[in-house]
N, C-alpha and C. Protein backbone atom coordinates (compact mmCIF):
# COMPACT_ATOMS: atom_id res chain seq x y z
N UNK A 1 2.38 15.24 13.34
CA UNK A 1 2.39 14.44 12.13
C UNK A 1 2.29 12.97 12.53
N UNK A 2 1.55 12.14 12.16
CA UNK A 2 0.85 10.79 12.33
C UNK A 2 1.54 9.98 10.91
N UNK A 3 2.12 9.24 10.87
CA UNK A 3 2.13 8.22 10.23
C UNK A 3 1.66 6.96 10.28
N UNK A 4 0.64 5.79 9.38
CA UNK A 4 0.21 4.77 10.19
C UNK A 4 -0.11 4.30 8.56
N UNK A 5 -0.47 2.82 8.65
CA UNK A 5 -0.42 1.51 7.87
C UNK A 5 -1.50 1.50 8.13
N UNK A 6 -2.71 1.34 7.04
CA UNK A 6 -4.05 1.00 7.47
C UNK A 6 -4.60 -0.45 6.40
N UNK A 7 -3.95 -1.83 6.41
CA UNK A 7 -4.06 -2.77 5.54
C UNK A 7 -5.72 -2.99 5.47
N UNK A 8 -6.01 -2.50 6.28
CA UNK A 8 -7.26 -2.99 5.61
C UNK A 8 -8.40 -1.59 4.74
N UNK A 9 -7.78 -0.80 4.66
CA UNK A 9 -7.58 0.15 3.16
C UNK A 9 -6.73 0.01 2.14
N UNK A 10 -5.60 -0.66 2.45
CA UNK A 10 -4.61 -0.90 1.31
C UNK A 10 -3.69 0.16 1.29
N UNK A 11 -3.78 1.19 2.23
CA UNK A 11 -2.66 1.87 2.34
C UNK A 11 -1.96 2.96 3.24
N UNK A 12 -0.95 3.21 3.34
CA UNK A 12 -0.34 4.25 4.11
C UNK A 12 -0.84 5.56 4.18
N UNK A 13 -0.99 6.20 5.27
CA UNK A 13 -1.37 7.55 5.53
C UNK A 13 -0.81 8.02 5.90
N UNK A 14 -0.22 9.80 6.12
CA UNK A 14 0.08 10.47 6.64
C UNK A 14 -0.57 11.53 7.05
N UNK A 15 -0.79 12.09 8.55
CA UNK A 15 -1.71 12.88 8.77
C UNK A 15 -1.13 14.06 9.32
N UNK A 16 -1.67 15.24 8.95
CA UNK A 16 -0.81 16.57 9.45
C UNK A 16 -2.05 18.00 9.13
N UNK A 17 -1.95 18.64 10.55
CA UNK A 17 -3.09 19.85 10.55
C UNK A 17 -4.33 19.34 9.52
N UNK A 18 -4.64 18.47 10.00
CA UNK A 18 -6.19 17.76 9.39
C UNK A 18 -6.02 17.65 8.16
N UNK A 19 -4.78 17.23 7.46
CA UNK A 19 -5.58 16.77 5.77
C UNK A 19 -4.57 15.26 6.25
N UNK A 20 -4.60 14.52 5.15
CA UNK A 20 -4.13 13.67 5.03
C UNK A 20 -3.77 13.12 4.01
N UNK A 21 -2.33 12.87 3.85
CA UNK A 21 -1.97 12.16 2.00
C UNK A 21 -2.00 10.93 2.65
N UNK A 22 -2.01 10.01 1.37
CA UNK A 22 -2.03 8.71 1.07
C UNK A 22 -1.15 8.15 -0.16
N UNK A 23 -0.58 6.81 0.69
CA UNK A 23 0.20 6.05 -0.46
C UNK A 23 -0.73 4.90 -0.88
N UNK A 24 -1.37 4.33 -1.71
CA UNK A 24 -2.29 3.40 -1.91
C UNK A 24 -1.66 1.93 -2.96
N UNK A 25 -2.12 0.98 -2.52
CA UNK A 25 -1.38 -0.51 -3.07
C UNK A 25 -2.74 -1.29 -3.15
N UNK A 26 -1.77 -2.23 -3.95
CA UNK A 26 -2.21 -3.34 -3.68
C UNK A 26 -1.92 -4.77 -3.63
N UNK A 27 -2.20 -5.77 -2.99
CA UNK A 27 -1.73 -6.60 -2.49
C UNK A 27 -1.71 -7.86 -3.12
N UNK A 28 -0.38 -8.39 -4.08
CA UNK A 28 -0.24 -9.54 -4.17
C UNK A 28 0.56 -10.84 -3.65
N UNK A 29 -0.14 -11.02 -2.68
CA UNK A 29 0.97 -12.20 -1.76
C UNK A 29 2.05 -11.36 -0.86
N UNK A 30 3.30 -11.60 -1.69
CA UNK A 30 4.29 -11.39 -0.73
C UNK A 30 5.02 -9.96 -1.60
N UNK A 31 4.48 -9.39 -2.33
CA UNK A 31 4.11 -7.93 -3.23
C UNK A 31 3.17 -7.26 -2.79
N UNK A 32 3.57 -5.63 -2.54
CA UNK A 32 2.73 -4.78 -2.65
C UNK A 32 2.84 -3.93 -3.65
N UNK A 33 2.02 -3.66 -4.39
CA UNK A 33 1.94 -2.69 -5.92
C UNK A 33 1.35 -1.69 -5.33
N UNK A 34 2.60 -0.52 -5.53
CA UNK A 34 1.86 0.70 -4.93
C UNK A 34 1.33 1.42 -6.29
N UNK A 35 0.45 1.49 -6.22
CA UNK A 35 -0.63 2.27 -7.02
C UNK A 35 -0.54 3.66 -7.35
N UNK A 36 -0.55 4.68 -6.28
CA UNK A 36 -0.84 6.01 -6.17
C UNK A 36 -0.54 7.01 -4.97
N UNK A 37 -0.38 8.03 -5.28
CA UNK A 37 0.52 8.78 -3.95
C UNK A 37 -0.21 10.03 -4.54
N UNK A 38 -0.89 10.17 -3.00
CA UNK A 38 -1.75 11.87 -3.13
C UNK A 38 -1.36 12.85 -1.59
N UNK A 39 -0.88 13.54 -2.09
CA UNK A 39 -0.74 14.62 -1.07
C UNK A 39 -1.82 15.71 -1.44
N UNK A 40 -2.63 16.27 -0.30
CA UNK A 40 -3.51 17.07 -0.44
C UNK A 40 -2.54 18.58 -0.65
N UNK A 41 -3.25 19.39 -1.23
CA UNK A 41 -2.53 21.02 -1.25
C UNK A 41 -2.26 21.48 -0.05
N UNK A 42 -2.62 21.18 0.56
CA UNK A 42 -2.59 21.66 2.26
C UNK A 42 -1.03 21.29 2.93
N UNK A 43 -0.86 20.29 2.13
CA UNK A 43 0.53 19.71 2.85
C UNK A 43 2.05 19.07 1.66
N UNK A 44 1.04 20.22 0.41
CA UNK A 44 2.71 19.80 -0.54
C UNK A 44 3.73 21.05 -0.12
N UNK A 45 4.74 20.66 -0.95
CA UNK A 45 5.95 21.51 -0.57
C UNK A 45 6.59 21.24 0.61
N UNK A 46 6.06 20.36 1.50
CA UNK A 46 6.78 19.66 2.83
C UNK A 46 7.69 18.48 2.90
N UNK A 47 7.72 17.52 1.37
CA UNK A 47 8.31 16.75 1.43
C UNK A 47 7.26 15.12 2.03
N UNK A 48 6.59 15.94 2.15
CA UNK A 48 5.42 14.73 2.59
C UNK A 48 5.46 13.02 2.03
N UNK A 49 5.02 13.88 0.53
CA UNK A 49 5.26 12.48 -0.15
C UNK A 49 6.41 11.83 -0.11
N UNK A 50 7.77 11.88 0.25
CA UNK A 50 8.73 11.46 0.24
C UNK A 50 8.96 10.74 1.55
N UNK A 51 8.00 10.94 3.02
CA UNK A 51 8.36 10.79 4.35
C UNK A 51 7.02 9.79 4.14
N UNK A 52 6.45 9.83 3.83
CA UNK A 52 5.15 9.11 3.22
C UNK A 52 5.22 7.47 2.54
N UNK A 53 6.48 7.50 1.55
CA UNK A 53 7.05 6.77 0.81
C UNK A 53 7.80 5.98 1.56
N UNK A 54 8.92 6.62 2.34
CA UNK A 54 9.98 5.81 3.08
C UNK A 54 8.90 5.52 4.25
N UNK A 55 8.30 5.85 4.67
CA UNK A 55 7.73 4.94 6.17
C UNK A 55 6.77 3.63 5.27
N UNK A 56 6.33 3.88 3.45
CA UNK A 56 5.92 2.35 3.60
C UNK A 56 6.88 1.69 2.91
N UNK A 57 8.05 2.26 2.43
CA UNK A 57 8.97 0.95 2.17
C UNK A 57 9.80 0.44 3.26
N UNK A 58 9.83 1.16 4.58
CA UNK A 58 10.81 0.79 5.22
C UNK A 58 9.62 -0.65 6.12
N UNK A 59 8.16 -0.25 5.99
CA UNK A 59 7.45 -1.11 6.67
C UNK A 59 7.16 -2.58 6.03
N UNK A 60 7.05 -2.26 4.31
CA UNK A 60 7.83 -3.85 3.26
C UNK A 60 8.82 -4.22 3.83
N UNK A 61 10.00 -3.36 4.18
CA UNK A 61 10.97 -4.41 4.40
C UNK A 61 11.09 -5.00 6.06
N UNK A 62 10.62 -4.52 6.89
CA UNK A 62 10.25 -4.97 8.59
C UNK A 62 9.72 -6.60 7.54
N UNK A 63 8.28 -6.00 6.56
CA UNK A 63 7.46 -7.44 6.74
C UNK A 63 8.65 -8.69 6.19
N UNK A 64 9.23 -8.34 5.31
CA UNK A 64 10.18 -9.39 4.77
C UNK A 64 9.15 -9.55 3.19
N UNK A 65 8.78 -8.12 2.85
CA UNK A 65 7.99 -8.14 1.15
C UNK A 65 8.71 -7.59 0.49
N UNK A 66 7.67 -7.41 -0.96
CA UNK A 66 8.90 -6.96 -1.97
C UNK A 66 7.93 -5.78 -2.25
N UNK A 67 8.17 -5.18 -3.52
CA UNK A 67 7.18 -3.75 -3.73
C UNK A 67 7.20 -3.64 -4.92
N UNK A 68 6.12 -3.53 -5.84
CA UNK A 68 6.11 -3.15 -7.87
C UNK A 68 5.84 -1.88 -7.65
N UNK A 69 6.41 -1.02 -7.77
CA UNK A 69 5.91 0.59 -8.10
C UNK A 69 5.46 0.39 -9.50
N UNK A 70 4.04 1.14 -9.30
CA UNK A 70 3.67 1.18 -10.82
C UNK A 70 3.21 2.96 -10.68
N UNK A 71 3.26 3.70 -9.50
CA UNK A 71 3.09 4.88 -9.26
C UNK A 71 4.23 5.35 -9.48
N UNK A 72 3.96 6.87 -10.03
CA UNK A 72 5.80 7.28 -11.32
C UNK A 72 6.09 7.81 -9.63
N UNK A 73 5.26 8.60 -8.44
CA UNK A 73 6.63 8.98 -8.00
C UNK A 73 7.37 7.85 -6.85
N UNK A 74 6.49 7.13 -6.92
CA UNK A 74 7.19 5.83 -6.36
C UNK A 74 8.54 5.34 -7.01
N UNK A 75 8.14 5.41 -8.11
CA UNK A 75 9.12 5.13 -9.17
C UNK A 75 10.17 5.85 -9.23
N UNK A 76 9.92 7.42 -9.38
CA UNK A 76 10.99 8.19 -8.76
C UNK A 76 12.13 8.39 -7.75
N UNK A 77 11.18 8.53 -6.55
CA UNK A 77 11.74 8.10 -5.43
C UNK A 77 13.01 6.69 -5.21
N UNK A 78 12.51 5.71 -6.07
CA UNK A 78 13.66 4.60 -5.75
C UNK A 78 15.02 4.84 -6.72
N UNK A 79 14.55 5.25 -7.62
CA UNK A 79 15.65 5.74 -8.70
C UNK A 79 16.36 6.62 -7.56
N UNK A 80 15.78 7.60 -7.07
CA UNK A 80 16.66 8.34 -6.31
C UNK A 80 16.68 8.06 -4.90
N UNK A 81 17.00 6.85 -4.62
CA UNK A 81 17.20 6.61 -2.94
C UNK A 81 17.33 4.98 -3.51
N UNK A 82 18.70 4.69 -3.87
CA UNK A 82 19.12 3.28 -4.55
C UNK A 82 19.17 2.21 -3.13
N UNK A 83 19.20 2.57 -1.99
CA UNK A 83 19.03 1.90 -0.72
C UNK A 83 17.51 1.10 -1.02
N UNK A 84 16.80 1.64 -1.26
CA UNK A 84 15.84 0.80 -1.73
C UNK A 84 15.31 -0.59 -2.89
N UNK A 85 16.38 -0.14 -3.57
CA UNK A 85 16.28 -1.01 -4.81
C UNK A 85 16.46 -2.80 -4.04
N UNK A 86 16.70 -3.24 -3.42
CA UNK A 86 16.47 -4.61 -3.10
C UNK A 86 15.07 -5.19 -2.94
N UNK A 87 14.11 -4.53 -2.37
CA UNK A 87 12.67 -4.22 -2.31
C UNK A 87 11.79 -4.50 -3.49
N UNK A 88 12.79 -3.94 -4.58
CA UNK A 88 11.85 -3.98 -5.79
C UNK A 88 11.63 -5.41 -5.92
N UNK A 89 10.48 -6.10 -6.81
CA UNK A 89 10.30 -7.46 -7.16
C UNK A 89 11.01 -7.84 -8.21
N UNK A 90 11.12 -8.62 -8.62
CA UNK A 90 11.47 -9.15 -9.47
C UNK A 90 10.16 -9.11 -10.93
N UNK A 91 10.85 -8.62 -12.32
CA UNK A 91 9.69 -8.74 -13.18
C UNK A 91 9.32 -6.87 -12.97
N UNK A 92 9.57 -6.11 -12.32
CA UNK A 92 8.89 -4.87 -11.87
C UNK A 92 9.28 -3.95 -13.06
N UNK A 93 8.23 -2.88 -13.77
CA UNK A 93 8.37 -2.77 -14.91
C UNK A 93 7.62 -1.37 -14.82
N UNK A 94 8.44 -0.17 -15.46
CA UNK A 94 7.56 1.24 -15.20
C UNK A 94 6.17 1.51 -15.52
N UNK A 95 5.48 2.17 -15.16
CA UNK A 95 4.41 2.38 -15.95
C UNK A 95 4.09 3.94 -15.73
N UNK A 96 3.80 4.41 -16.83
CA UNK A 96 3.34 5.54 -17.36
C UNK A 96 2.98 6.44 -16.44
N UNK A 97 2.38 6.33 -15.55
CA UNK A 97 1.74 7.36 -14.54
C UNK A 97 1.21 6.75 -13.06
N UNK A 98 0.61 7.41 -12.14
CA UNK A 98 -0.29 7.03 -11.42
C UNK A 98 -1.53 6.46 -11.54
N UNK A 99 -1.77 5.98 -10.65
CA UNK A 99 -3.69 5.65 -11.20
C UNK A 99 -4.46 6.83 -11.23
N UNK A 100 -5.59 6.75 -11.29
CA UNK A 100 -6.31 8.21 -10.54
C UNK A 100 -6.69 7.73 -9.42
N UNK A 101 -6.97 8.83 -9.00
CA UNK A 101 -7.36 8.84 -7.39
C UNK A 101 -8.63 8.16 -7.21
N UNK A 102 -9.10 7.69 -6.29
CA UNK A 102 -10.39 6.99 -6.01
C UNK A 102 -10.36 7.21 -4.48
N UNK A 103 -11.87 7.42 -4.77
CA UNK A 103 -12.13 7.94 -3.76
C UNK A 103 -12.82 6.22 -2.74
N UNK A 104 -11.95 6.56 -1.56
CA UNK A 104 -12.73 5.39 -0.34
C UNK A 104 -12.81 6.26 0.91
């Protein structure tokens, strides 16, 4: 299992028996708005998205950033792991769902 930061895609990967999920953002200043969180079928039920999540908030907080979840399970996730809540920005406000996926 590979975990890695690819900023110049805009987002976190996780790689495991050849598929790969993704956490996807985007970048305002000293904010990252995470967008969208896709785990392929190949690798749900592992908790993925959740090991996925904490390796890019724990890598916001190394940078000294903040984070807008506007992705619900981003959103989820901090509700349930309150260690995180300092991270959030200021102004940060739910939104309805994920993006859709796009393909790069």
């Amino acid at each position: 299992m590979e975990l890695v930061h690819k900023p110049e895609l805009s987002r976190y990967e996780l790689s495991a028996g050849g598929a790969t999920a993704v956490l996807e953002y985007e970048s305002e200043g000293e904010v990252l708005v995470f967008t969208h969180t896709f785990v392929p079928e190949a690798l749900r039920g592992q908790n993925i998205a959740g090991r996925l999540t904490r390796f890019a908030l724990d890598d916001v907080r190394q940078a000294g950033k903040k984070v807008r979840p506007q992705c619900s399970y981003t959103q989820l996730f901090l509700r349930r792991h309150p260690e995180y809540a300092p991270l959030q920005a200021e102004g940060a406000t739910p939104a309805p769902a994920c993006a859709l996926p796009r393909n790069r």
